[in-house]
PDB file of N, CA and C in Angstrom:
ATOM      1  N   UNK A   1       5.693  -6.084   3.870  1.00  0.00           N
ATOM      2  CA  UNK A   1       6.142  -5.573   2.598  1.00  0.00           C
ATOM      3  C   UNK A   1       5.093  -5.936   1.550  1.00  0.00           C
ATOM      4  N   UNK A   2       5.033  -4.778   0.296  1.00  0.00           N
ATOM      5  CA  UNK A   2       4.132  -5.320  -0.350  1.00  0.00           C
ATOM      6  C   UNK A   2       3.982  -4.382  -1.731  1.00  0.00           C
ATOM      7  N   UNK A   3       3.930  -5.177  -2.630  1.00  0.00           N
ATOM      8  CA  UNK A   3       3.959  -4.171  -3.733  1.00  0.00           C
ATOM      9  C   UNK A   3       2.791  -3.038  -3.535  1.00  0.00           C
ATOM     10  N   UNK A   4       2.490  -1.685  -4.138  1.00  0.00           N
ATOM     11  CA  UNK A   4       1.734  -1.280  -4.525  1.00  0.00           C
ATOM     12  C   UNK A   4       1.154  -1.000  -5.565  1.00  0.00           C
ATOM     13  N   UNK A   5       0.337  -0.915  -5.823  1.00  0.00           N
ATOM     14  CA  UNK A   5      -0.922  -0.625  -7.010  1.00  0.00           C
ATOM     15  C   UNK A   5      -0.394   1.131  -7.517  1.00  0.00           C
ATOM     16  N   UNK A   6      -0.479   1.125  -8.508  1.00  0.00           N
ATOM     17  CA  UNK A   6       0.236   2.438  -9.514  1.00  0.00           C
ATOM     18  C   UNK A   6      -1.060   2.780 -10.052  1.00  0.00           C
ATOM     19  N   UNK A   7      -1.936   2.395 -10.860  1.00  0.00           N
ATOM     20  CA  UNK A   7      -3.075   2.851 -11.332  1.00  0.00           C
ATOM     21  C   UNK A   7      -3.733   1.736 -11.784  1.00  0.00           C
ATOM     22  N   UNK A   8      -5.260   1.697 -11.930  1.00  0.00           N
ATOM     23  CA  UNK A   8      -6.137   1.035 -12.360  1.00  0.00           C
ATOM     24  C   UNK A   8      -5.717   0.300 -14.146  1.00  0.00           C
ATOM     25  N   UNK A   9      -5.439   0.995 -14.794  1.00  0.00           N
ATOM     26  CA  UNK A   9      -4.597   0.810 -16.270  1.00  0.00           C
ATOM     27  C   UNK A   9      -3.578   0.059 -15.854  1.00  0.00           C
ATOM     28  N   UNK A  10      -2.669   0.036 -15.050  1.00  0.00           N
ATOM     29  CA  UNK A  10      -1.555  -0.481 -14.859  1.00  0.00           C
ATOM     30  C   UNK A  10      -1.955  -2.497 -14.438  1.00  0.00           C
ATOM     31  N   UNK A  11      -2.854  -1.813 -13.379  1.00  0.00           N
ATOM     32  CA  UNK A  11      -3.359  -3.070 -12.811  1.00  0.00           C
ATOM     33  C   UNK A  11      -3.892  -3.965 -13.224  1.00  0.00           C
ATOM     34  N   UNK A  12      -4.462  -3.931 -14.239  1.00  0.00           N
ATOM     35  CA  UNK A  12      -5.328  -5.032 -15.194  1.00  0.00           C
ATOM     36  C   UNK A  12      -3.921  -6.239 -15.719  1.00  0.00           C
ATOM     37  N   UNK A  13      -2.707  -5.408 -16.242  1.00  0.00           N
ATOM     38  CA  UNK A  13      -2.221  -5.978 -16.840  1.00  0.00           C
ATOM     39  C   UNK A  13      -1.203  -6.679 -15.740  1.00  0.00           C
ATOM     40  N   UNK A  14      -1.176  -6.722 -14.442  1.00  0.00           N
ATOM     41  CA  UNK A  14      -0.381  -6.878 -13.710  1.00  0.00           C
ATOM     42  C   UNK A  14       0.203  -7.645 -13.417  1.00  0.00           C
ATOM     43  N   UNK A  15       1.310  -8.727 -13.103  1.00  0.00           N
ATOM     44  CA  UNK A  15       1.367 -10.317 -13.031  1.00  0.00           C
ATOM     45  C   UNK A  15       1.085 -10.370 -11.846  1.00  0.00           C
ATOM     46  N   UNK A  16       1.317  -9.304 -10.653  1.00  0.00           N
ATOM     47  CA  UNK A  16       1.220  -9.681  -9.285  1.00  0.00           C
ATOM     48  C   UNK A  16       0.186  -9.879  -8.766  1.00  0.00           C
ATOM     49  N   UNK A  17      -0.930  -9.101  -9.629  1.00  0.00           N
ATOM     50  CA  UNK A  17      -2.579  -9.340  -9.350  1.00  0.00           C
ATOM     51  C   UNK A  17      -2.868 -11.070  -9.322  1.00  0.00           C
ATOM     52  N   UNK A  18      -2.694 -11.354 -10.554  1.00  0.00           N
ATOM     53  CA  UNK A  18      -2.501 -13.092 -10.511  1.00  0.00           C
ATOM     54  C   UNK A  18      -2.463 -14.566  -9.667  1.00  0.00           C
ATOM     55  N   UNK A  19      -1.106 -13.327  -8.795  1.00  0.00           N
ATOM     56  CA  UNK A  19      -0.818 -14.847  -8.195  1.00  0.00           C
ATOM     57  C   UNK A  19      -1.748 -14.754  -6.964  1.00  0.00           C
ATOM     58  N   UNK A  20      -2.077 -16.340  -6.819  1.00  0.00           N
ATOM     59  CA  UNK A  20      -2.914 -16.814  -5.435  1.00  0.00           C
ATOM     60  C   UNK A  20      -2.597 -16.637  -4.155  1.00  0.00           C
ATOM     61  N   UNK A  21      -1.606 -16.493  -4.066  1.00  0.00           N
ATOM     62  CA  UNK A  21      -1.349 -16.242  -2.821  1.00  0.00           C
ATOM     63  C   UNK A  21      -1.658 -14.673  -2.522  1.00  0.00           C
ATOM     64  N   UNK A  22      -1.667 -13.605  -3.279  1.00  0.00           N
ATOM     65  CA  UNK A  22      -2.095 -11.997  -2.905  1.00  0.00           C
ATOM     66  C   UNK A  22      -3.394 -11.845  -3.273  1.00  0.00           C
ATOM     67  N   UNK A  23      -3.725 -11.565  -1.773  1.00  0.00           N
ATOM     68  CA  UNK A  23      -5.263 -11.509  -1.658  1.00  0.00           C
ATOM     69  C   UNK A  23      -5.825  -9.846  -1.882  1.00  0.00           C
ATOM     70  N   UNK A  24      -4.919  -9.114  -1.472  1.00  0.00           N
ATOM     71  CA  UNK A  24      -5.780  -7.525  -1.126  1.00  0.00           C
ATOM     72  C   UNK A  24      -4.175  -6.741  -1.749  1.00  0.00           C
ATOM     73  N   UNK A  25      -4.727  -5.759  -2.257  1.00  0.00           N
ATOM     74  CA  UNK A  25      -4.169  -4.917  -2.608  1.00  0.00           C
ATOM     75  C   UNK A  25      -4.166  -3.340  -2.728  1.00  0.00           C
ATOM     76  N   UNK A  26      -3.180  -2.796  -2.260  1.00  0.00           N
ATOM     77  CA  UNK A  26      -3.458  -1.486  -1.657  1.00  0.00           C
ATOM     78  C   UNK A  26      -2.554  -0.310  -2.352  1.00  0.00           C
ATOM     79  N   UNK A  27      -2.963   1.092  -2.269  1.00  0.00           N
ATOM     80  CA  UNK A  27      -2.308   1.683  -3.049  1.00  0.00           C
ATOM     81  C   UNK A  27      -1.974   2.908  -2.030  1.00  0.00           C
ATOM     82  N   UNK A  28      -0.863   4.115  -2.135  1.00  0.00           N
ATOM     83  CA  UNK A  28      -0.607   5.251  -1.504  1.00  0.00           C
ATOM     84  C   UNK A  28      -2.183   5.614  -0.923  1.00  0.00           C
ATOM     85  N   UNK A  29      -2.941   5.957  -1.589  1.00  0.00           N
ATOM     86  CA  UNK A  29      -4.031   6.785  -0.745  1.00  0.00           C
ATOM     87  C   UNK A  29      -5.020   5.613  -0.374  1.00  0.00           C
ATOM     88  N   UNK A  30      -5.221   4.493  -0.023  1.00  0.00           N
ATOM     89  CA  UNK A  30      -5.505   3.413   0.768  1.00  0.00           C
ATOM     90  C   UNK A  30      -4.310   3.836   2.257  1.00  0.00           C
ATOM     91  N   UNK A  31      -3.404   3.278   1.614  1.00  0.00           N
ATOM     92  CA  UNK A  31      -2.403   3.497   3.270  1.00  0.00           C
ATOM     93  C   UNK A  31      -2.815   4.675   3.952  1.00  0.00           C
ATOM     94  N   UNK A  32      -3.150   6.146   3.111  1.00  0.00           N
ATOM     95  CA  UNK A  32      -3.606   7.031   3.991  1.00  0.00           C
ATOM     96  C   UNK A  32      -4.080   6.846   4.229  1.00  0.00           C
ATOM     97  N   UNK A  33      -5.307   6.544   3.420  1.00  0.00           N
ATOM     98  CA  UNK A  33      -6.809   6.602   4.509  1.00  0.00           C
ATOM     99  C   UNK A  33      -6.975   6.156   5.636  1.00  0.00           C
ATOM    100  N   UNK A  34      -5.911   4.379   5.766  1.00  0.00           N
ATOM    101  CA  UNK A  34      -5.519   3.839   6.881  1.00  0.00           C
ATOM    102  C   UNK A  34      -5.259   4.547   8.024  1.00  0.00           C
ATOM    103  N   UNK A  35      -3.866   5.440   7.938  1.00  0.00           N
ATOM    104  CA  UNK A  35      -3.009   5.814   8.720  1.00  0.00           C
ATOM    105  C   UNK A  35      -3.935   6.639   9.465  1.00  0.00           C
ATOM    106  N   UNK A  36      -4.826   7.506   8.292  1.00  0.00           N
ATOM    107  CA  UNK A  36      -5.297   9.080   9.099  1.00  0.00           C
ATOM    108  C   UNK A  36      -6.563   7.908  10.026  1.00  0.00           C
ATOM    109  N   UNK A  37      -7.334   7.069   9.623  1.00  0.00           N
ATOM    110  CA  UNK A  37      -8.334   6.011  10.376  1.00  0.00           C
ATOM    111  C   UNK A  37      -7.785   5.395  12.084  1.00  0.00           C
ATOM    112  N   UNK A  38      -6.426   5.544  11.804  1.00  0.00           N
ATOM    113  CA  UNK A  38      -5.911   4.382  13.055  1.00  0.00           C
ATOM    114  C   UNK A  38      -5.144   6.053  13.415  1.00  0.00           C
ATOM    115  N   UNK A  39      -4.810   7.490  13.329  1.00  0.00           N
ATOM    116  CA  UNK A  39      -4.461   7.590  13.926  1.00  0.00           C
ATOM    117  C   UNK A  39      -3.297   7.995  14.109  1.00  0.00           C
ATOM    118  N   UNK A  40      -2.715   7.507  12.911  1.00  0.00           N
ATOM    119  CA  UNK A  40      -0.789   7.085  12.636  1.00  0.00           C
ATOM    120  C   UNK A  40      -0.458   7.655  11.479  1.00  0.00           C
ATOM    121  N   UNK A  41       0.807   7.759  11.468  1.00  0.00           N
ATOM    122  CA  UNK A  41       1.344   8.575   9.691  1.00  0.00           C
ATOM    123  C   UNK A  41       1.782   6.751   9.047  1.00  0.00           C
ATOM    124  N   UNK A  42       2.029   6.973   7.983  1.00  0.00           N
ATOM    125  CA  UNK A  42       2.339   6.409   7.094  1.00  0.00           C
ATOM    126  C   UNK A  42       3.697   6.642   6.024  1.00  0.00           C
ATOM    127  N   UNK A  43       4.537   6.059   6.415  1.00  0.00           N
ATOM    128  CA  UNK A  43       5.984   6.384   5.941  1.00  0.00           C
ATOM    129  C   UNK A  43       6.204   5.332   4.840  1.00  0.00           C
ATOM    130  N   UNK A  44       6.834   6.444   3.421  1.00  0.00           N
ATOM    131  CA  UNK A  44       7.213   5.417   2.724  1.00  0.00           C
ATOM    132  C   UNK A  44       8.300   5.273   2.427  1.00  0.00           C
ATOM    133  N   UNK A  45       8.922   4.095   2.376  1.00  0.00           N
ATOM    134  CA  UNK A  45      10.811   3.844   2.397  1.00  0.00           C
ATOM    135  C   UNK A  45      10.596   2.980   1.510  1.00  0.00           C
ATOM    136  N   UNK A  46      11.105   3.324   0.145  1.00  0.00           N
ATOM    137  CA  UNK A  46      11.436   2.675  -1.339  1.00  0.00           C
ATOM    138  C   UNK A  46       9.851   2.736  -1.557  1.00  0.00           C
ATOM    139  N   UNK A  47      10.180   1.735  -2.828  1.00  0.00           N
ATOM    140  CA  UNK A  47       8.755   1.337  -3.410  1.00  0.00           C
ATOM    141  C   UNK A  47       7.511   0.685  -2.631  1.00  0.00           C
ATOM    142  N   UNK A  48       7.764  -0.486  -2.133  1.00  0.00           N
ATOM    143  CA  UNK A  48       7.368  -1.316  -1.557  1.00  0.00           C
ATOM    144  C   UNK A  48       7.045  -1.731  -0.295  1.00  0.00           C
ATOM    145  N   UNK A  49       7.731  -0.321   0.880  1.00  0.00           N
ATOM    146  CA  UNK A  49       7.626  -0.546   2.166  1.00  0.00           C
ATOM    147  C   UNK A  49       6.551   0.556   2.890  1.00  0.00           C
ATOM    148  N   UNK A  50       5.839   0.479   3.743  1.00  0.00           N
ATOM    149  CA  UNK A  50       5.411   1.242   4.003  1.00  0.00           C
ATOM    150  C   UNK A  50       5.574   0.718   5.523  1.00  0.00           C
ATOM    151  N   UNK A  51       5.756   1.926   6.065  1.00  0.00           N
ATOM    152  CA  UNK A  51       5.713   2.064   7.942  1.00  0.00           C
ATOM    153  C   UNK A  51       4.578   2.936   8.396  1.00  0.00           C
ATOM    154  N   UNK A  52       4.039   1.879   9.172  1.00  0.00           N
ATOM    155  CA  UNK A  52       2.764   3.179   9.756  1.00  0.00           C
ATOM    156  C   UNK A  52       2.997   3.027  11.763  1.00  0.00           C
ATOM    157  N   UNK A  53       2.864   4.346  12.128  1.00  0.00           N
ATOM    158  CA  UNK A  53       4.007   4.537  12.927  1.00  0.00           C
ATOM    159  C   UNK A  53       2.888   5.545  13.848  1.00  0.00           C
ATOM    160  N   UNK A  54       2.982   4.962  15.222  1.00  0.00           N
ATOM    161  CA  UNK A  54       1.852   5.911  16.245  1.00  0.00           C
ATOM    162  C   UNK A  54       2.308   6.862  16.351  1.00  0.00           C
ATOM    163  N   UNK A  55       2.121   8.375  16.687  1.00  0.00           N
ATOM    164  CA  UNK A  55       2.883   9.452  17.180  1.00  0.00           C
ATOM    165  C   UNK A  55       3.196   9.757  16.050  1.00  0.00           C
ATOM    166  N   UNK A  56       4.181  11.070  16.350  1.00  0.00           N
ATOM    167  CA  UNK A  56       4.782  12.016  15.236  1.00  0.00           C
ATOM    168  C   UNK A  56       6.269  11.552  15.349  1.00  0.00           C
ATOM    169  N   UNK A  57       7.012  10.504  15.722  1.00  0.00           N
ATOM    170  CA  UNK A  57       8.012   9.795  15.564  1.00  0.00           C
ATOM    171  C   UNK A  57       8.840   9.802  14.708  1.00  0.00           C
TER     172      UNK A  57
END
């Protein structure tokens, strides 16, 4: 699970950018690029979840 990134403007001001413990941060067309890279779709359920899923499943 993991928040996503909304826009560059958004992000500057972000608190979640902040904290130490979140290292990388990713946004809708990151996960694609992922999904279409590995292969897999990329499902999104709510804000925050993303499923990336082999096959057309």
């Amino acid at each position: 699970m993991t928040k996503l990134v909304i826009d560059r403007a958004r992000f500057s001001d972000w608190h979640y950018r902040r904290d130490p413990t979140h290292i990388s941060f990713f946004c809708r067309y990151t996960w694609d690029c992922i999904a279409r890279q590995w292969a897999t779709t990329a499902t999104y359920i709510g804000s925050d979840v993303i499923l990336i899923r082999k096959g057309n499943n």
